[in-house]
Protein backbone atom coordinates (compact mmCIF):
# COMPACT_ATOMS: atom_id res chain seq x y z
CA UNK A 1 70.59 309.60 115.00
CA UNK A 2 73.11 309.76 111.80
CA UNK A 3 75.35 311.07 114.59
CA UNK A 4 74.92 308.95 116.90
CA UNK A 5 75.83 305.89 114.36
CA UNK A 6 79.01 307.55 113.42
CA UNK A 7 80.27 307.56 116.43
CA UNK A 8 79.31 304.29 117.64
CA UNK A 9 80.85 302.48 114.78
CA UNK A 10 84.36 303.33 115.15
CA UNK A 11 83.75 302.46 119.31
CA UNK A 12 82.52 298.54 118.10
CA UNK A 13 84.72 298.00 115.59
CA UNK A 14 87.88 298.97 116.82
CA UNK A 15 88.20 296.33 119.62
CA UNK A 16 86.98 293.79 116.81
CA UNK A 17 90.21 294.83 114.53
CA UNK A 18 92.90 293.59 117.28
CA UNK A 19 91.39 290.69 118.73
CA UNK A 20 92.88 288.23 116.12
CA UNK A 21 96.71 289.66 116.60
CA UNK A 22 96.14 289.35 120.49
CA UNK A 23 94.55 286.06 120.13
CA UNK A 24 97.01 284.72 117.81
CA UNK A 25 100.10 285.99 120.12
CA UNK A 26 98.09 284.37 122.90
CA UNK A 27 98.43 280.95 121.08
CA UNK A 28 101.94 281.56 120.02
CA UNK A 29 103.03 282.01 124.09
CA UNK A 30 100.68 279.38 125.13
CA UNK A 31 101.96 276.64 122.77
CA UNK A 32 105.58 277.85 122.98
CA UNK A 33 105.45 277.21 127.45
CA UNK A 34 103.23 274.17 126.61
CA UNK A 35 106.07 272.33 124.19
CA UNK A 36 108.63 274.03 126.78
CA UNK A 37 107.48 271.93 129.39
CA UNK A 38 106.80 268.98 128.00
CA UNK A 39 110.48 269.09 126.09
CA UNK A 40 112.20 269.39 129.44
CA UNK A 41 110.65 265.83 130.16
CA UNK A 42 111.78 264.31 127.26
CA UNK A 43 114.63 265.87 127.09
CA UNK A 44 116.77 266.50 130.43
CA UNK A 45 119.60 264.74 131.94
CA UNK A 46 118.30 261.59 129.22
CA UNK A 47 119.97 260.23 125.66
CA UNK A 48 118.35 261.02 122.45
CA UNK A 49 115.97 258.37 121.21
CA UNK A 50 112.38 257.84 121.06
CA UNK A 51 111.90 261.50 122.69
CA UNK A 52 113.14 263.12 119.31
CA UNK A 53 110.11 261.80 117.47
CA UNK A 54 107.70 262.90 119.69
CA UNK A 55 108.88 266.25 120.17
CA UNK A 56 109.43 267.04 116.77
CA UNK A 57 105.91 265.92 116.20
CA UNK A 58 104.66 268.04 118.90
CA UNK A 59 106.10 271.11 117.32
CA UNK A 60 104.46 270.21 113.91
CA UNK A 61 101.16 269.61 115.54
CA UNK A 62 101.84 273.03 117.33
CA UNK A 63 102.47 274.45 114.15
CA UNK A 64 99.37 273.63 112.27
CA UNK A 65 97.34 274.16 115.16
CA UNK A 66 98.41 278.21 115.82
CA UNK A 67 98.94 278.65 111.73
CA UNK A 68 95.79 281.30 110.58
CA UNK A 69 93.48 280.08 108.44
CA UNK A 70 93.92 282.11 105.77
CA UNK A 71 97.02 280.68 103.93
CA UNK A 72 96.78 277.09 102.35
CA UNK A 73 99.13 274.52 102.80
CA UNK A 74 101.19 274.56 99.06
CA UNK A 75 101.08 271.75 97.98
CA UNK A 76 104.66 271.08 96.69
CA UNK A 77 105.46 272.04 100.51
CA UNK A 78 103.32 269.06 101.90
CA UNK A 79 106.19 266.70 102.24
CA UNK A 80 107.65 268.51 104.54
CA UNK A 81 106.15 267.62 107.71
CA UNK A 82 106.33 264.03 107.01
CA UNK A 83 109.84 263.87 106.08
CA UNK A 84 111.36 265.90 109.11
CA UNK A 85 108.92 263.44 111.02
CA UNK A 86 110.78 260.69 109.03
CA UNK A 87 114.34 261.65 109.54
CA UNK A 88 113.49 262.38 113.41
CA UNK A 89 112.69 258.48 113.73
CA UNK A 90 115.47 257.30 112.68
CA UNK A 91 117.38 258.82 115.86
CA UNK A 92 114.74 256.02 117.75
CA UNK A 93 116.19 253.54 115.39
CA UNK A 94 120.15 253.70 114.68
CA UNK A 95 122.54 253.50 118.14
CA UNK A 96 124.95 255.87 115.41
CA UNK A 97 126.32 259.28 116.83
CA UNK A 98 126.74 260.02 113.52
CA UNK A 99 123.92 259.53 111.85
CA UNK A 100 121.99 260.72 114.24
CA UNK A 101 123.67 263.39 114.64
CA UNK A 102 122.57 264.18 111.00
CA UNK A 103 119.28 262.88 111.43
CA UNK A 104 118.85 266.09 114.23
CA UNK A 105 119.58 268.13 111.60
CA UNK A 106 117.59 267.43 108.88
CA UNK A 107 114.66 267.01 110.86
CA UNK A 108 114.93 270.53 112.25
CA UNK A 109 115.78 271.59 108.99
CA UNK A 110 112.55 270.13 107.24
CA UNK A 111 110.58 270.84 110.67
CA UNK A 112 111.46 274.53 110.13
CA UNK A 113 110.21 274.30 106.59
CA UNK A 114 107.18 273.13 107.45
CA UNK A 115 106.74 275.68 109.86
CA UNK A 116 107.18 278.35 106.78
CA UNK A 117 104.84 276.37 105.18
CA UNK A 118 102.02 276.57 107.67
CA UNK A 119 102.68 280.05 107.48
CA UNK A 120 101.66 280.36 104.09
CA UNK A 121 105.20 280.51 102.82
CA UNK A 122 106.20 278.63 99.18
CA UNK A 123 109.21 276.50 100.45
CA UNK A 124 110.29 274.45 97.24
CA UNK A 125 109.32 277.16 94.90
CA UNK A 126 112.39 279.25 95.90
CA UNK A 127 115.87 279.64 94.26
CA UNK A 128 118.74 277.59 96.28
CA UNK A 129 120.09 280.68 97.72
CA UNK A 130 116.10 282.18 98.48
CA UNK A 131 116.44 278.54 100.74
CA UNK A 132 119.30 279.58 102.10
CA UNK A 133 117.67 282.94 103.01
CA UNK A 134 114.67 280.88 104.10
CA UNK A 135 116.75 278.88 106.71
CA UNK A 136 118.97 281.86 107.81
CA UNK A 137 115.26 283.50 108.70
CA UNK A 138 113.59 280.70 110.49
CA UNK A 139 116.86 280.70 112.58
CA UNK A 140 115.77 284.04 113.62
CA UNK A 141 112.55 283.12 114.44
CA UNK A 142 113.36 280.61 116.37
CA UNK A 143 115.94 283.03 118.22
CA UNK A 144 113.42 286.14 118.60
CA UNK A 145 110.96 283.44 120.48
CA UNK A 146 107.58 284.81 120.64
CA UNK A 147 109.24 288.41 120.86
CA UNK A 148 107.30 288.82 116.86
CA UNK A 149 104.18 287.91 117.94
CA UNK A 150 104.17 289.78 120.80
CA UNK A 151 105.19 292.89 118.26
CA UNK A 152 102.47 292.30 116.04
CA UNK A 153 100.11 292.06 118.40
CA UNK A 154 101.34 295.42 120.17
CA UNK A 155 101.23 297.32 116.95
CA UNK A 156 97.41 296.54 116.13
CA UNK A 157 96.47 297.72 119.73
CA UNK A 158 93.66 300.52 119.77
CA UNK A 159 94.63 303.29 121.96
CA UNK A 160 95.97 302.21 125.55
CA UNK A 161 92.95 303.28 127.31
CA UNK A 162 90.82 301.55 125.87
CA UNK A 163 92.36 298.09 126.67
CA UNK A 164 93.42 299.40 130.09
CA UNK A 165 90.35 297.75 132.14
CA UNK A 166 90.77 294.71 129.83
CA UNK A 167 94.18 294.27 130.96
CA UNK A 168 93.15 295.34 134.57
CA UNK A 169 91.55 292.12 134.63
CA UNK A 170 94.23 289.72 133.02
CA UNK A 171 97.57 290.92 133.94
CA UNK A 172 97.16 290.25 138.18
CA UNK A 173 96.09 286.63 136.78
CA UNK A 174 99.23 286.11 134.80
CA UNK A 175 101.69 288.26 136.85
CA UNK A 176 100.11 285.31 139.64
CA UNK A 177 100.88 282.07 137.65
CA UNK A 178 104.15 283.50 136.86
CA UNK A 179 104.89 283.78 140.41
CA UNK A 180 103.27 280.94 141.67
CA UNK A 181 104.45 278.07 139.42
CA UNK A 182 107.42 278.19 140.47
CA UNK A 183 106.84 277.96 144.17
CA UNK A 184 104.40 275.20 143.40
CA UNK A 185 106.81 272.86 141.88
CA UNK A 186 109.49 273.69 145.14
CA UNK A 187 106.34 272.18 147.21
CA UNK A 188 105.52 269.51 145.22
CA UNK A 189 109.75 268.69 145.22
CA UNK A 190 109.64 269.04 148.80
CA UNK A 191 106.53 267.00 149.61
CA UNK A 192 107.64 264.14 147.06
CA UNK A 193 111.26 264.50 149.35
CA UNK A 194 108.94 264.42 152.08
CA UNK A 195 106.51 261.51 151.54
CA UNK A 196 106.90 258.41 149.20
CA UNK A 197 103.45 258.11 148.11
CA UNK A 198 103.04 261.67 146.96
CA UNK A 199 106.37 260.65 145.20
CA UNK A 200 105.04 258.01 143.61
CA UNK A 201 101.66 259.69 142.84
CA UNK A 202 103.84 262.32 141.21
CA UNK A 203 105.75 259.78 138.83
CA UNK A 204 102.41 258.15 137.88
CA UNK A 205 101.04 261.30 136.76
CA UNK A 206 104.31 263.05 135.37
CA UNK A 207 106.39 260.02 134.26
CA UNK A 208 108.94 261.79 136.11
CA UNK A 209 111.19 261.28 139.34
CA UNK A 210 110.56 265.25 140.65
CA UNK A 211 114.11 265.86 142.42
CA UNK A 212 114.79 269.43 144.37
CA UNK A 213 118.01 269.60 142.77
CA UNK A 214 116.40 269.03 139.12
CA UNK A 215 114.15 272.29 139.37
CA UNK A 216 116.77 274.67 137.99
CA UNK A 217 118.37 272.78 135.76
CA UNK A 218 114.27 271.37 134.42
CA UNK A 219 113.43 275.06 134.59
CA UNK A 220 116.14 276.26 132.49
CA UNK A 221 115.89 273.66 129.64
CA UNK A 222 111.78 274.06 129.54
CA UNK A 223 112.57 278.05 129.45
CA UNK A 224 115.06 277.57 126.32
CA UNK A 225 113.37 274.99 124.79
CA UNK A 226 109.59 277.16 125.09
CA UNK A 227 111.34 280.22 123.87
CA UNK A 228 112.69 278.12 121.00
CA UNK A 229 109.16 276.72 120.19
CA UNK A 230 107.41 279.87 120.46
CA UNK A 231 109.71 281.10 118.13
CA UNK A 232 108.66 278.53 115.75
CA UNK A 233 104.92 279.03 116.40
CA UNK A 234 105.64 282.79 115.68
CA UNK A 235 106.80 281.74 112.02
CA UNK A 236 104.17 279.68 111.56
CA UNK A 237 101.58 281.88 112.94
CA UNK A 238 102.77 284.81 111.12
CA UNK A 239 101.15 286.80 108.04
CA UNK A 240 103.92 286.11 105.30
CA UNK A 241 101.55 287.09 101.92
CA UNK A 242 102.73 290.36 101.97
CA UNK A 243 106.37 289.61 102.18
CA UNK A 244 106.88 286.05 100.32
CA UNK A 245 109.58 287.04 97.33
CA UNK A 246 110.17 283.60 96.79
CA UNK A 247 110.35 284.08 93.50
CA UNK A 248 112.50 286.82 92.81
CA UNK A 249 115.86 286.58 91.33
CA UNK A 250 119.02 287.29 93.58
CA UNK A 251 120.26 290.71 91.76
CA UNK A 252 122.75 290.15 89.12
CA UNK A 253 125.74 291.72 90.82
CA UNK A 254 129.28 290.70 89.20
CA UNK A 255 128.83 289.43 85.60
CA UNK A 256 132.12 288.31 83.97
CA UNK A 257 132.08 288.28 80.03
CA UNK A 258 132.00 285.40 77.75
CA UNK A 259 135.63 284.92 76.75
CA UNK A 260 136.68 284.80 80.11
CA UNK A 261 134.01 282.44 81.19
CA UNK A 262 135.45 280.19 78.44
CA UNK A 263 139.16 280.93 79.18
CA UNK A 264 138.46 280.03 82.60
CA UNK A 265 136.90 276.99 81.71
CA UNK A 266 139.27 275.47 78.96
CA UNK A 267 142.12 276.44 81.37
CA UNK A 268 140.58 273.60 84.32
CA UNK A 269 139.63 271.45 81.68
CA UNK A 270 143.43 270.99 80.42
CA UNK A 271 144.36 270.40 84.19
CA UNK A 272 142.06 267.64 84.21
CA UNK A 273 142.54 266.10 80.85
CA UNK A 274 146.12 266.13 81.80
CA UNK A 275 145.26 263.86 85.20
CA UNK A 276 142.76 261.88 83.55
CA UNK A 277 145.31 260.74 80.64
CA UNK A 278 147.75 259.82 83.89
CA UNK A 279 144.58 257.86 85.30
CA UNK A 280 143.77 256.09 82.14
CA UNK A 281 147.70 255.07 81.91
CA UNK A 282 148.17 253.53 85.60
CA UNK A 283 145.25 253.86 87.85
CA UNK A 284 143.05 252.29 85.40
CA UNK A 285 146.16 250.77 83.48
CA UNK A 286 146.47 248.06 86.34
CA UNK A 287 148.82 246.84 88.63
CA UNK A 288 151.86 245.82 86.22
CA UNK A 289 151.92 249.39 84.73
CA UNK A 290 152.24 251.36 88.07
CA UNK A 291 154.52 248.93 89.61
CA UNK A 292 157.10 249.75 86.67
CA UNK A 293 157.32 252.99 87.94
CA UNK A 294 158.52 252.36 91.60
CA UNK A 295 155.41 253.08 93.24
CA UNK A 296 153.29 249.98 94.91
CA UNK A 297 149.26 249.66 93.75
CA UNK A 298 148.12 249.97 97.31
CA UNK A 299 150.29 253.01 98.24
CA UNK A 300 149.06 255.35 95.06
CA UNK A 301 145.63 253.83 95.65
CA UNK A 302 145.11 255.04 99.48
CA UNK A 303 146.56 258.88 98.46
CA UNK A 304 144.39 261.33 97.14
CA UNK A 305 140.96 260.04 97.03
CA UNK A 306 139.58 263.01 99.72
CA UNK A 307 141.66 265.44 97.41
CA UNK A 308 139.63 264.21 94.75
CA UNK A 309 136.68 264.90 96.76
CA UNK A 310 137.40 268.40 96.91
CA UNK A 311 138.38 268.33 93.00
CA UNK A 312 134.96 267.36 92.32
CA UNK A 313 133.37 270.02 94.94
CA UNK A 314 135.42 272.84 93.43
CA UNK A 315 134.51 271.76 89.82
CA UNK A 316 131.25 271.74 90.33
CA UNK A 317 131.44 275.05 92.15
CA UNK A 318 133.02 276.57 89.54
CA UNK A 319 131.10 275.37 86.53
CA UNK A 320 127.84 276.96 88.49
CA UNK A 321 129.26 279.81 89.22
CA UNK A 322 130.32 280.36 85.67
CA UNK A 323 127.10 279.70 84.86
CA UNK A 324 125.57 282.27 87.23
CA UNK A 325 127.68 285.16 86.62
CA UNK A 326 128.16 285.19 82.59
CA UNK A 327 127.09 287.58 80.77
CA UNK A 328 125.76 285.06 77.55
CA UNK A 329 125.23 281.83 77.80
CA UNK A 330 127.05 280.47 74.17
CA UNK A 331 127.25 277.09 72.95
CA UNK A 332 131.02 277.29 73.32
CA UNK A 333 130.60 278.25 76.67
CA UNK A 334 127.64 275.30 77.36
CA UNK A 335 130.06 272.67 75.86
CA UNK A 336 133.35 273.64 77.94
CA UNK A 337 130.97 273.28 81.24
CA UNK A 338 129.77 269.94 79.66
CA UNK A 339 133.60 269.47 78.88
CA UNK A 340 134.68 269.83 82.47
CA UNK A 341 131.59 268.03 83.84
CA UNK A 342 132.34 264.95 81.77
CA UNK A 343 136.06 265.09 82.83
CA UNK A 344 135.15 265.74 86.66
CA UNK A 345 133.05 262.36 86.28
CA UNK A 346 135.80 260.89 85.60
CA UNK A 347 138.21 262.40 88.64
CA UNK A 348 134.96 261.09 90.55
CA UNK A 349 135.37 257.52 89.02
CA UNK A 350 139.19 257.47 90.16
CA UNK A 351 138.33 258.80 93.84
CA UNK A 352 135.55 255.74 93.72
CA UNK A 353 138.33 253.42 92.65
CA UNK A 354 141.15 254.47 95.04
CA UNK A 355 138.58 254.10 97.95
CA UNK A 356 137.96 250.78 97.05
CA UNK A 357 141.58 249.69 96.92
CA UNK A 358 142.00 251.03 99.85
CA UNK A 359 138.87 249.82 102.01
CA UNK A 360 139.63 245.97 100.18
CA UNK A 361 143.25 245.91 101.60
CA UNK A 362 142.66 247.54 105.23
CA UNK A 363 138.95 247.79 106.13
CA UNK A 364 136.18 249.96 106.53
CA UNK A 365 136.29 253.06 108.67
CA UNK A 366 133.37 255.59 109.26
CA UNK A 367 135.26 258.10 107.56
CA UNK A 368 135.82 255.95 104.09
CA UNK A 369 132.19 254.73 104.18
CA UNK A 370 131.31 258.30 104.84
CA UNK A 371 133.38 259.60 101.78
CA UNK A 372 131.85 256.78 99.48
CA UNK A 373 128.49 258.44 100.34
CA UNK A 374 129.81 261.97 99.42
CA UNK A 375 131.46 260.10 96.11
CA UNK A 376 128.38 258.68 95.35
CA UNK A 377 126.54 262.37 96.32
CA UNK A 378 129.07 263.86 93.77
CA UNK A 379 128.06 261.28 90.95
CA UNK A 380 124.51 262.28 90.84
CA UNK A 381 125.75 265.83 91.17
CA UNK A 382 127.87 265.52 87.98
CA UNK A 383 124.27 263.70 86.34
CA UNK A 384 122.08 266.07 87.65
CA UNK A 385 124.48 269.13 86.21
CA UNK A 386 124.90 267.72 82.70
CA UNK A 387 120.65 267.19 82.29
CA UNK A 388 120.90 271.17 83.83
CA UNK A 389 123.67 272.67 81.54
CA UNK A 390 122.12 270.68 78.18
CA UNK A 391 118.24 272.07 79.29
CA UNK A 392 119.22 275.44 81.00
CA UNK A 393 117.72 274.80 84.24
CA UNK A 394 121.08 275.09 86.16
CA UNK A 395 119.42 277.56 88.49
CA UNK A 396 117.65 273.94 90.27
CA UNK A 397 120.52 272.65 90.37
CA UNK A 398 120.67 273.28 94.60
CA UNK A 399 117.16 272.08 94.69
CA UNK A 400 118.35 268.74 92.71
CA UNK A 401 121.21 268.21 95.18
CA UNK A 402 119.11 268.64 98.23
CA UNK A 403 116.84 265.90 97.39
CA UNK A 404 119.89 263.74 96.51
CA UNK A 405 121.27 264.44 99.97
CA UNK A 406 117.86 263.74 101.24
CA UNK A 407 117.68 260.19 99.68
CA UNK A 408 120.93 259.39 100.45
CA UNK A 409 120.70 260.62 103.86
CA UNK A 410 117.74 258.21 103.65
CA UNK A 411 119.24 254.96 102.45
CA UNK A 412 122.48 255.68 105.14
CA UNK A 413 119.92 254.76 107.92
CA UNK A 414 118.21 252.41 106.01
CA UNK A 415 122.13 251.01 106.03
CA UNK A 416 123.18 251.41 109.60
CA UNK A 417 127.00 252.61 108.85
CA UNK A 418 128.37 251.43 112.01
CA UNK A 419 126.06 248.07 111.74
CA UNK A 420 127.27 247.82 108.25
CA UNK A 421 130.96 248.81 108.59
CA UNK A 422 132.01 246.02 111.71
CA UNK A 423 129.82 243.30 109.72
CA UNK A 424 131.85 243.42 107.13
CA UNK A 425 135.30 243.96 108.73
CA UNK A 426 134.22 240.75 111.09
CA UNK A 427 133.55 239.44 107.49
CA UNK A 428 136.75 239.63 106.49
CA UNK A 429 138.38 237.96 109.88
CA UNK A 430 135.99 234.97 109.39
CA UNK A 431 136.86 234.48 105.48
CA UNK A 432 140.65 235.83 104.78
CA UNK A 433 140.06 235.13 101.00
CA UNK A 434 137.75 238.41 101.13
CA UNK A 435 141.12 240.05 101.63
CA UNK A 436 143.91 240.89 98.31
CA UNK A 437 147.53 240.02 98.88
CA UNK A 438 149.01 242.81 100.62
CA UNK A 439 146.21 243.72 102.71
CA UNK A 440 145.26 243.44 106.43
CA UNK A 441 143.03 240.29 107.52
CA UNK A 442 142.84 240.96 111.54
CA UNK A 443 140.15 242.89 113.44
CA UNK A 444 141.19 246.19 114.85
CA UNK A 445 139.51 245.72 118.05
CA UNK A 446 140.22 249.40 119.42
CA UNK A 447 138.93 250.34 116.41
CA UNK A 448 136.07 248.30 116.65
CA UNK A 449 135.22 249.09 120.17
CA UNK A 450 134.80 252.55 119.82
CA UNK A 451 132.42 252.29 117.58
CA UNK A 452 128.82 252.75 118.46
CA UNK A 453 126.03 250.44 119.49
CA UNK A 454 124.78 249.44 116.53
CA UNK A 455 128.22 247.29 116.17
CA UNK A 456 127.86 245.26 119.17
CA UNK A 457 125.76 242.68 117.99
CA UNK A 458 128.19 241.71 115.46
CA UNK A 459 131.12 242.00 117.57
CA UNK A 460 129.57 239.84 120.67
CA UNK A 461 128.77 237.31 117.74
CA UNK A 462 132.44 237.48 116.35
CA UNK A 463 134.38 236.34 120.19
CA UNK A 464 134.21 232.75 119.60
CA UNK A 465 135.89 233.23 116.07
CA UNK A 466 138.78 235.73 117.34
CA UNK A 467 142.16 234.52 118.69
CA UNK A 468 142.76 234.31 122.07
CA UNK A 469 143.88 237.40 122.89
CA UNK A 470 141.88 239.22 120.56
CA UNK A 471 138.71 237.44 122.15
CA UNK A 472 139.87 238.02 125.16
CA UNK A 473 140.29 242.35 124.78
CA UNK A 474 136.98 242.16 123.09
CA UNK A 475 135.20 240.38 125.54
CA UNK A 476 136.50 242.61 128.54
CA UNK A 477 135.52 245.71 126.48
CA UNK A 478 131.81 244.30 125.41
CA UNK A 479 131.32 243.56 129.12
CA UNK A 480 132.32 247.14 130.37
CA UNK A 481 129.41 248.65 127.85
CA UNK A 482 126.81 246.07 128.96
CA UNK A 483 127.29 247.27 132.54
CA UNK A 484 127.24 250.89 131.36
CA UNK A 485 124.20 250.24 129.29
CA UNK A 486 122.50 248.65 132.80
CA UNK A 487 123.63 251.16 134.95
CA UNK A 488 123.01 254.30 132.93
CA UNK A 489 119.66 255.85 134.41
CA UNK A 490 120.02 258.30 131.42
CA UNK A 491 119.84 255.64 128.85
CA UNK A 492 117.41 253.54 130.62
CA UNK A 493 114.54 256.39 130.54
CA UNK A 494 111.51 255.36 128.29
CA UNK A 495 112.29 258.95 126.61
CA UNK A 496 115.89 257.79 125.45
CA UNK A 497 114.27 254.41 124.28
CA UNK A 498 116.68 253.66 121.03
CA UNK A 499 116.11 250.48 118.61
CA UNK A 500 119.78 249.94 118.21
CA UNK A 501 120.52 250.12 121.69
CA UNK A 502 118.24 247.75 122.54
CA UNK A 503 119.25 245.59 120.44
CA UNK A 504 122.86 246.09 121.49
CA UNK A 505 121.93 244.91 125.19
CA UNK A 506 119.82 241.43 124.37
CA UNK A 507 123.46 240.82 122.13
CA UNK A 508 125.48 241.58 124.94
CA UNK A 509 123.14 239.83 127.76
CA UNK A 510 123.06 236.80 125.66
CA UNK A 511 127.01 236.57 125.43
CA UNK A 512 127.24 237.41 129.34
CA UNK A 513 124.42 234.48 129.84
CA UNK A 514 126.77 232.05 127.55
CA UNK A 515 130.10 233.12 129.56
CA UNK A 516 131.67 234.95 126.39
CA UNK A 517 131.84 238.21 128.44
CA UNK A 518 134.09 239.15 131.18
């Protein structure tokens, strides 16, 4: 009987010790197709919208649902879902290329966090560049597809004979759908080619116009995007406890030694006390004071401000990476990084300053108002790094900055750049006393026309106020979007439903309806 137990054991436990693995592969392949599928309906041959949202919540919801049950949630990581949620909404909301652009980004960035996260992964607790790591690795996820679940699941298989009449059994069924999916949807195209009402029963029940000519093209984007999103569900799915470092340090590597750190320093630091002394004297100085030298207020003003930009970037580059590499961290050494901190803030003052003698005499552009946000990105940098330096805690630093690109990121939609940037340029046509001396009063409607939607309520609102001619140009251009925004099948799909753009269209309807477009 004893014998009889031992070897019985090992034959009812063994099939017990690969079942999770297979099952949790099984989830990882089945929710990866699933949000394949379903992304090639919100997704092909339409414009980016309301379908973002959805899609990025799908994949969270995937996420949590194929995540083992082991790991808890951490809950410094529990923003993350939300916010990549958050930022995906905003592509629903601003008509901005830009922004939403940027939006894409950051949701897939936080989307892939939380993804980590469900995996059991500490996402905030890491070091910037253990982040960095993070993101590099969920790009490989997401590029390996299901291919690690698949692995994981392969290496906790018993022997192969054991599973062979198991796999008798499921692998005709699969090898089946896989051929006969498909040749079902080349029916159902031909049949809804074929007959109107199956057509139309199709639609109902799909939300989708099937099209013979769509099926490769439909097929392709649900295979890409499913392989994506498995990929995803892998990381999330996956056993990280064994492999989180988060909180290891990134190995010292180069150190440089303390004099040099300091030499290094003081040397920058005379470069920009030198520039700030020239600031104080005429940039700050006022008009009168530059003027005597031969140079006009508005031409210094509009040169250098992006070069100041990068000033401030490389600055604060450099006093980090002092910080990193020294060997000892002096209080000669602390106060030169303070030093050059305080004098950077001060190169960031003067690129504020020059962009806003600039902007006041010609206008705003996307690319000023986008450099103001950097500016004002760089000024909470410069905070951020002088509360770091004076505590020691310059090692959060990337953490700090991420959450200040978050929040400003944040209050840019909140905004609406383009919305923001032709109000107040139509601003300044409608009052000229908005406008200094030497500057530029007029509307550059090119300029204005190619921006995106999210400008054409003010500019329909502006024709009655233009010149002639202006009006005129403006009009004619207005009235070539409104019939692109009718006519556009790929704008007019309930998945590319966009705030702004709707919005864009009553504006320009209502001007066609009071005969101010032609």
């Amino acid at each position: 009987m004893a014998s009889e137990t031992l070897t019985t054991v090992p034959a009812t436990a063994a099939p017990i010790a690969w079942r999770p693995a297979i099952r949790a592969a099984g989830r990882v392949v089945a929710v990866g197709a699933l949000l394949g599928l379903i992304g090639q309906v919100l997704f092909f041959d339409v414009g980016l919208g309301i379908n973002l949202p959805i899609a990025i919540g799908l994949l969270l919801v995937g996420g949590w649902l194929v995540r083992r049950r082991t790991p808890t949630l951490w809950n410094p990581d529990a923003w993350l879902a939300p916010a990549a949620l958050l930022f995906a909404t905003f592509a629903a909301i601003r008509a901005d290329p830009t922004i939403v652009f940027l939006d894409l980004l950051t949701s897939l960035a936080l989307a892939g966090g939380a993804l980590a996260a469900f995996g059991g992964l500490r996402v905030a607790a890491r070091p910037f560049w253990g982040l960095v790591a993070l993101g590099m690795g969920a790009i490989g996820w997401a590029s390996a597809g299901a291919a690690p679940a698949l692995a994981q699941a392969r290496h906790s298989l018993p022997s192969a004979g054991s599973l062979r009449p198991r796999a008798g059994r499921a692998m005709p069924v699969l090898r089946g759908l896989a051929v006969a999916v498909p040749i079902v949807l080349v029916f159902v195209a031909l049949f809804s080619a074929a007959d109107a009402v199956f057509a139309q029963v199709v639609d109902d029940l799909f939300g989708v116009e099937v099209d013979l000519g769509d099926i490769p093209g439909r097929l392709l984007v649900a295979a890409a995007l499913a392989w994506i999103a498995a990929g995803g569900m892998a990381l999330a799915a996956a056993d990280h406890r064994s492999g989180d470092t988060q909180r290891a340090e990134a190995p010292p590597g180069l150190r440089i030694g303390t004099t040099e750190a300091v030499t290094v320093l003081g040397s920058v630091s005379a470069v920009f006390l030198l520039f700030v002394v020239l600031q104080g004297a005429y940039l700050f100085g006022g008009r009168d004071t530059l003027e005597a030298t031969g140079i006009t207020y508005a031409d210094y003003a509009r040169r250098g401000f992006f070069e100041l930009v990068a000033v401030a970037l490389l600055a604060g580059g450099l006093i980090i990476g002092v910080e990193r590499l020294v060997r000892d961290r002096t209080r000669l050494l602390v106060g030169m990084a303070i030093a050059l901190v305080v004098l950077t803030g001060v190169v960031i003052v003067s690129s504020a300053l020059r962009l806003r003698l600039y902007q006041d005499a010609y206008g705003w552009t996307e690319l000023r108002f986008y450099v103001l946000a950097t500016i004002v990105l760089l000024g909470f940098g410069a905070i951020a790094l002088l509360t770091a330096l004076a505590t020691d805690r310059v090692r959060w630093i990337g953490h700090v900055l991420i959450g200040g690109a978050l929040a400003i990121g944040l209050a840019l939609n909140v905004i609406g750049p383009v919305r923001f940037i032709s109000e107040q340029n139509v601003a300044r046509v409608l009052d000229p006393g908005l406008v200094p001396a030497d500057g530029s009063s007029g509307l550059d409607e090119l300029y204005a026309i190619s921006l995106a939607d999210d400008a054409l309520p003010t500019l329909a609102h502006a024709i009655p106020a233009l010149e002639d001619a202006d009006a005129t140009y403006l009009a004619e251009a207005l009235g070539w979007r409104l019939e692109e925004l009718r006519s556009d099948e790929g704008l007019n799909a309930w998945q590319a439903w966009n705030a702004g753009r709707a919005a864009a269209r009553d504006a320009l309807e209502a001007a066609d309806r009071r005969g101010e477009l032609s």
